[in-house]
C-alpha atoms as a PDB file:
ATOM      1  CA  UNK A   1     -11.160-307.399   2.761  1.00  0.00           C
ATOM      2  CA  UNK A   2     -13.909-304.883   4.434  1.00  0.00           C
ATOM      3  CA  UNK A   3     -12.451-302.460   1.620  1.00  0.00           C
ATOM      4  CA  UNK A   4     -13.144-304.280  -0.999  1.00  0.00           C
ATOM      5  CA  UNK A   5     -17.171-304.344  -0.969  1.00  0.00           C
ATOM      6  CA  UNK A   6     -17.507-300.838   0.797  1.00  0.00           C
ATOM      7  CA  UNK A   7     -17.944-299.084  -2.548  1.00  0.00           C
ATOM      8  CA  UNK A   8     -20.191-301.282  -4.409  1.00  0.00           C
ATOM      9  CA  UNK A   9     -23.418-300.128  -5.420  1.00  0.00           C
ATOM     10  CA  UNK A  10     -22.327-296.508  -4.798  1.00  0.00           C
ATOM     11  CA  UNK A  11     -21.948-295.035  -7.968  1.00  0.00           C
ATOM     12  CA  UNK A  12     -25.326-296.720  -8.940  1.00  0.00           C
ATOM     13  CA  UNK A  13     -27.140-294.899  -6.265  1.00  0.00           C
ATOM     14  CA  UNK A  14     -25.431-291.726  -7.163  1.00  0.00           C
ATOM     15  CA  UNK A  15     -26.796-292.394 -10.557  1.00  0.00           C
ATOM     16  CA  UNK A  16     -29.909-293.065  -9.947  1.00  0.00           C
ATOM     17  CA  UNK A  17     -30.233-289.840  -7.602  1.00  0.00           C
ATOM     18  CA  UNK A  18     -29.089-287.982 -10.584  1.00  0.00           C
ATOM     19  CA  UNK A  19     -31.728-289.718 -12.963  1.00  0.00           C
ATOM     20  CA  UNK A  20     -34.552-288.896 -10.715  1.00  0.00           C
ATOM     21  CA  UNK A  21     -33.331-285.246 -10.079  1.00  0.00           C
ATOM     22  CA  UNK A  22     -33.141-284.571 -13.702  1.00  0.00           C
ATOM     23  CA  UNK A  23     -36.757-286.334 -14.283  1.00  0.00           C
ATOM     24  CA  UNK A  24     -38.268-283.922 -11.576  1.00  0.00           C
ATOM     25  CA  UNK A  25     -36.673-281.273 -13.088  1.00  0.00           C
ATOM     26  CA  UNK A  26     -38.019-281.527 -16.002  1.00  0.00           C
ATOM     27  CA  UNK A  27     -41.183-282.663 -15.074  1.00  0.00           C
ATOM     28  CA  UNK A  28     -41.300-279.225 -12.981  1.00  0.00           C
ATOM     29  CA  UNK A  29     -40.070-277.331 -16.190  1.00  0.00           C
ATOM     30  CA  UNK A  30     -42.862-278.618 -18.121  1.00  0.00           C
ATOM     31  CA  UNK A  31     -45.393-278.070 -15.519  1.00  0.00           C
ATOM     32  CA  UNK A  32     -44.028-274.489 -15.595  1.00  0.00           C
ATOM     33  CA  UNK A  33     -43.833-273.546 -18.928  1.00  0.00           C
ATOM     34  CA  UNK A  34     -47.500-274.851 -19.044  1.00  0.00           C
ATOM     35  CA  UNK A  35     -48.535-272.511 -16.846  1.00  0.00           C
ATOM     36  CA  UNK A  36     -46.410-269.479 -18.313  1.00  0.00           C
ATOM     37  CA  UNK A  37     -48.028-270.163 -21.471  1.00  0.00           C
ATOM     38  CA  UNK A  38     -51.625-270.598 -20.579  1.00  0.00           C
ATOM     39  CA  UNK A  39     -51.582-267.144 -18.518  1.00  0.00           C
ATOM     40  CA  UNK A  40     -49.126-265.078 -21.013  1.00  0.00           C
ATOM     41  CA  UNK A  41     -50.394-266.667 -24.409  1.00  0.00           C
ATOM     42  CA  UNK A  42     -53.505-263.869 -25.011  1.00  0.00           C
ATOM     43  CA  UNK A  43     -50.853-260.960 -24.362  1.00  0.00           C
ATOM     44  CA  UNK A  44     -50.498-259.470 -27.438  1.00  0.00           C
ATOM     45  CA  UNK A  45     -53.435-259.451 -28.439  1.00  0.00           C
ATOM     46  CA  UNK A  46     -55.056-258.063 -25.088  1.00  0.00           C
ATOM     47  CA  UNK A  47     -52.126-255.601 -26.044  1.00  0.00           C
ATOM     48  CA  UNK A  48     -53.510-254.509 -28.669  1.00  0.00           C
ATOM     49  CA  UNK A  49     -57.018-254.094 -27.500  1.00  0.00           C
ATOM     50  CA  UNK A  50     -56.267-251.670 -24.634  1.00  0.00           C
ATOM     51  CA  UNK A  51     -54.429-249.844 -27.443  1.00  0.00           C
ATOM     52  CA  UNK A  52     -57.745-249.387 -29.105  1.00  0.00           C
ATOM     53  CA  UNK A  53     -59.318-247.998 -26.263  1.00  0.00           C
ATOM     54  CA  UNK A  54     -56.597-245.715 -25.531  1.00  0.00           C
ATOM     55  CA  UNK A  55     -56.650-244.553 -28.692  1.00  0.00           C
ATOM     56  CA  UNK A  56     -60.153-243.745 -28.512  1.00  0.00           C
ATOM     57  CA  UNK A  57     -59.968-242.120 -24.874  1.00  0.00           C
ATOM     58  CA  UNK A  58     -57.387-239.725 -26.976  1.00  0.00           C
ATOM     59  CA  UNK A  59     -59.898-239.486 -29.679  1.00  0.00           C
ATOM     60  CA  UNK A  60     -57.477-240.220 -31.837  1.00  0.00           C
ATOM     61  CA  UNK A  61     -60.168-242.011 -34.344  1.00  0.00           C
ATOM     62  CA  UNK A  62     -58.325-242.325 -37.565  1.00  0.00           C
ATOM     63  CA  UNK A  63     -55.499-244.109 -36.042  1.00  0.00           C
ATOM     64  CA  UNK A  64     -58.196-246.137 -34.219  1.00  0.00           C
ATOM     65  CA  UNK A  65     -59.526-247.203 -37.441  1.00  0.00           C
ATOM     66  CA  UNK A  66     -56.333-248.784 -38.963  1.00  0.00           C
ATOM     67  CA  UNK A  67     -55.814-250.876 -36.022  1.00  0.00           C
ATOM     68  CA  UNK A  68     -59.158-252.220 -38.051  1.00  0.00           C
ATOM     69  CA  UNK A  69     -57.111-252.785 -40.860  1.00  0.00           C
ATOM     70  CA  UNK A  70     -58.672-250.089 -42.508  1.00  0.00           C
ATOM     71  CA  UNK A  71     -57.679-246.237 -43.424  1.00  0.00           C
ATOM     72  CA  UNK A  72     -58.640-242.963 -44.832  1.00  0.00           C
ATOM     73  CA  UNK A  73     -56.895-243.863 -48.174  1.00  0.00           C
ATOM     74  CA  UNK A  74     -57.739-247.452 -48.619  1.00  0.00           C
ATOM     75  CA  UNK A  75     -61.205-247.772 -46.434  1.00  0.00           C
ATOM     76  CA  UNK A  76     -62.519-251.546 -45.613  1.00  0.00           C
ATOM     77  CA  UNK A  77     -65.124-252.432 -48.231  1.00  0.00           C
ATOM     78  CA  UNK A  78     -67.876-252.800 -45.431  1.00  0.00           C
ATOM     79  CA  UNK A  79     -67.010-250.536 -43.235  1.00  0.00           C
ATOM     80  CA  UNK A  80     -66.012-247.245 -43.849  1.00  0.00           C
ATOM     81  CA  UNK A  81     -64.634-244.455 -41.781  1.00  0.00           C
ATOM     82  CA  UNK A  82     -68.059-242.739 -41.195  1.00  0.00           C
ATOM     83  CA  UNK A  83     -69.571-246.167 -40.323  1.00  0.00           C
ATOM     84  CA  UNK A  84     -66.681-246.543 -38.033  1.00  0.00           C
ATOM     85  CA  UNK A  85     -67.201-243.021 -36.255  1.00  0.00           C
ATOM     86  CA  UNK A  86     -71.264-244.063 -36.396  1.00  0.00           C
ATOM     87  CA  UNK A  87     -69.686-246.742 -34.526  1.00  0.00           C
ATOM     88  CA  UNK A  88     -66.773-245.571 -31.754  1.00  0.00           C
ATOM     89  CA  UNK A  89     -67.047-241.776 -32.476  1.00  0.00           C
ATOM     90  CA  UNK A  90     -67.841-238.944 -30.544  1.00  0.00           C
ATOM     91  CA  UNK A  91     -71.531-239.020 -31.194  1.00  0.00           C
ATOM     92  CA  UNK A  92     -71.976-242.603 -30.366  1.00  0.00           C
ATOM     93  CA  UNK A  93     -73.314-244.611 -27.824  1.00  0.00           C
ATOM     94  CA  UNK A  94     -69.821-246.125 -27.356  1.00  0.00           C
ATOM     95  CA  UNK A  95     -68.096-242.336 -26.904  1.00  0.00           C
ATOM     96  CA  UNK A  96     -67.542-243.064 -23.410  1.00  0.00           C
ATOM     97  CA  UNK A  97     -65.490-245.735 -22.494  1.00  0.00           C
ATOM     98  CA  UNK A  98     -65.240-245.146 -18.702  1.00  0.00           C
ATOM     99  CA  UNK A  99     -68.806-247.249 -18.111  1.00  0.00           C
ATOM    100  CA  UNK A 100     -66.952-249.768 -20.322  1.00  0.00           C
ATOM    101  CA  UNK A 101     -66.425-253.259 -18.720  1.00  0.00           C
ATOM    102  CA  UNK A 102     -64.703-256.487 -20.256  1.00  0.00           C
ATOM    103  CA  UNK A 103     -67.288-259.019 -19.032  1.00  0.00           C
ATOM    104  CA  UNK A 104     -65.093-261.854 -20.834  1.00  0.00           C
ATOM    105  CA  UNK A 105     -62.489-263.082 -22.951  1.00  0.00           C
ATOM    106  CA  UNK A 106     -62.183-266.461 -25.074  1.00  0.00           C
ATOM    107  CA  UNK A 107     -59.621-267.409 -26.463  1.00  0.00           C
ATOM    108  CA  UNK A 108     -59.591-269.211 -29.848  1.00  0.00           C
ATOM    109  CA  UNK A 109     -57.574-271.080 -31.923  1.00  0.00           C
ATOM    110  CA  UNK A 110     -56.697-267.588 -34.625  1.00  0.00           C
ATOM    111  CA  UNK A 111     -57.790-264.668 -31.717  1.00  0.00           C
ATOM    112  CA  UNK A 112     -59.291-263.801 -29.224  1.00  0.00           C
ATOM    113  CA  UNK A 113     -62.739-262.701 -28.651  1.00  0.00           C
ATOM    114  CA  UNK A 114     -63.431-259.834 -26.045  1.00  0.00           C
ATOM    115  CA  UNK A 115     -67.256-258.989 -24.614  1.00  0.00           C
ATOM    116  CA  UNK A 116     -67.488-255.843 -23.569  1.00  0.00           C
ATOM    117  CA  UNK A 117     -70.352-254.703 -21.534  1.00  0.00           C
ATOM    118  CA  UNK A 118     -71.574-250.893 -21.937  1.00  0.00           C
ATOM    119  CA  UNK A 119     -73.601-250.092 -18.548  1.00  0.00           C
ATOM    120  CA  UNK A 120     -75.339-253.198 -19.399  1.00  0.00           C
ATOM    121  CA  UNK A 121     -77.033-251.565 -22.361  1.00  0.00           C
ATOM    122  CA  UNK A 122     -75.223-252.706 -24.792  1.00  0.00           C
ATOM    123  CA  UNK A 123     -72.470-256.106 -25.572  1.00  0.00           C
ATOM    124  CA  UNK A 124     -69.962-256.159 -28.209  1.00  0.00           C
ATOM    125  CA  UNK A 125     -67.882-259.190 -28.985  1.00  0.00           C
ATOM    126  CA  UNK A 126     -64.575-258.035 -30.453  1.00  0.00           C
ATOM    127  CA  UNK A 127     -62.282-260.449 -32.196  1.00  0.00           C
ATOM    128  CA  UNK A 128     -58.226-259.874 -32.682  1.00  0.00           C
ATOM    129  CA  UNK A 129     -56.501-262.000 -34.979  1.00  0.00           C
ATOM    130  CA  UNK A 130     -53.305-263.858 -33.812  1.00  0.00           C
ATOM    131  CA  UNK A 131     -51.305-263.529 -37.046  1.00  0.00           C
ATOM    132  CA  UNK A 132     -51.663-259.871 -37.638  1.00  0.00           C
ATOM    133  CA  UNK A 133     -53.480-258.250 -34.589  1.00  0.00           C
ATOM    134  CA  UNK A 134     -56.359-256.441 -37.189  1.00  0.00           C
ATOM    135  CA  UNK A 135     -59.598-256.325 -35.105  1.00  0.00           C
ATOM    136  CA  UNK A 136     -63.113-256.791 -36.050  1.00  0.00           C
ATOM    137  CA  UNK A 137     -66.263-257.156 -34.286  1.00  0.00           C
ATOM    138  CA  UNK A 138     -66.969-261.139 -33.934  1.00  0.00           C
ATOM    139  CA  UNK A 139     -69.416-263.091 -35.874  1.00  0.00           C
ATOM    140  CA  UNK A 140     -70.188-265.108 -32.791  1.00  0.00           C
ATOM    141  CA  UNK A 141     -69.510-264.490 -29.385  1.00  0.00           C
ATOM    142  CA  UNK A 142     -68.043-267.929 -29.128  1.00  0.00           C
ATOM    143  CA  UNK A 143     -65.425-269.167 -31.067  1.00  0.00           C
ATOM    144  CA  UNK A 144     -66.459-270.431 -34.731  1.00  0.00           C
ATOM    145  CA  UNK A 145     -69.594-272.758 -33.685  1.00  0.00           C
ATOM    146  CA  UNK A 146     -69.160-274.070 -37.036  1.00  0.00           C
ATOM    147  CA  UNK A 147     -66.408-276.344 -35.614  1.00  0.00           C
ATOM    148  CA  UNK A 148     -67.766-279.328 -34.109  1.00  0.00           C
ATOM    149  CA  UNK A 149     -65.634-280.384 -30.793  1.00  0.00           C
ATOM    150  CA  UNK A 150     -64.499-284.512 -30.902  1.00  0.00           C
ATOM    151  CA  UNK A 151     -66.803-286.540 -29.559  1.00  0.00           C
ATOM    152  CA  UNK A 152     -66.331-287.795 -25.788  1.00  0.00           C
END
């Protein structure tokens, strides 16, 4: 007769540990994957931006200038290739990169926006789009303030 009730409840208990391993699990997945994508989501684009000031160290300017979306043969309507060497050229108070220092970066709902600080004459906000990494200098050195954030 002692056989008989040994057994019960067992195969609830087992179930029940595998319920609440699977719930921690996943709880710890989630947790995770947050994480992962709050440090890794700005990669590309940060990518890209320390590809623009390679390519400037290597004074390679015209290439520099597409990453604008822009060329020689099919210059942005507001910014042409002169304005652009005016600009990040040789002769221009941004030539040298090496006092160059990224005081910040926001991120935004379509890019990113990058301050950079030149020996703390002079702060540009760059902006890279998300969808087709173009960049442009921002129009604000926050994301769009245009965009009211819900009220508490």
């Amino acid at each position: 007769m002692s056989d008989y009730l040994e057994g019960y409840g067992v195969e609830d208990a087992r179930r029940e540990r595998i319920r609440k391993r699977f719930l921690l699990s996943l709880f710890v997945l989630l947790i995770l994957g947050g994480v992962l994508w709050f440090v890794f989501r700005d990669r590309r684009e940060k990518s890209q931006l320390e590809a623009f000031y390679d390519t400037l160290r290597g004074k390679r300017y015209e290439e520099a200038y597409r990453m604008w979306g822009c060329g020689k043969e099919n210059p942005c309507r507001d910014y042409s290739f002169e304005r652009f060497l005016e600009d990040w050229g040789p002769q221009s108070p941004h030539a040298d990169l090496s006092g160059m220092k990224v005081v910040r970066t926001r991120s935004c709902r379509s890019g990113i926006i990058q301050t950079i600080d030149f020996r703390g004459k002079d702060e540009i906000h760059l902006y890279v789009n998300r969808g087709d990494l173009v960049l442009a200098y921002a129009p604000w050195p926050i994301c769009d303030p245009r965009i009211k954030p819900p009220a508490p």
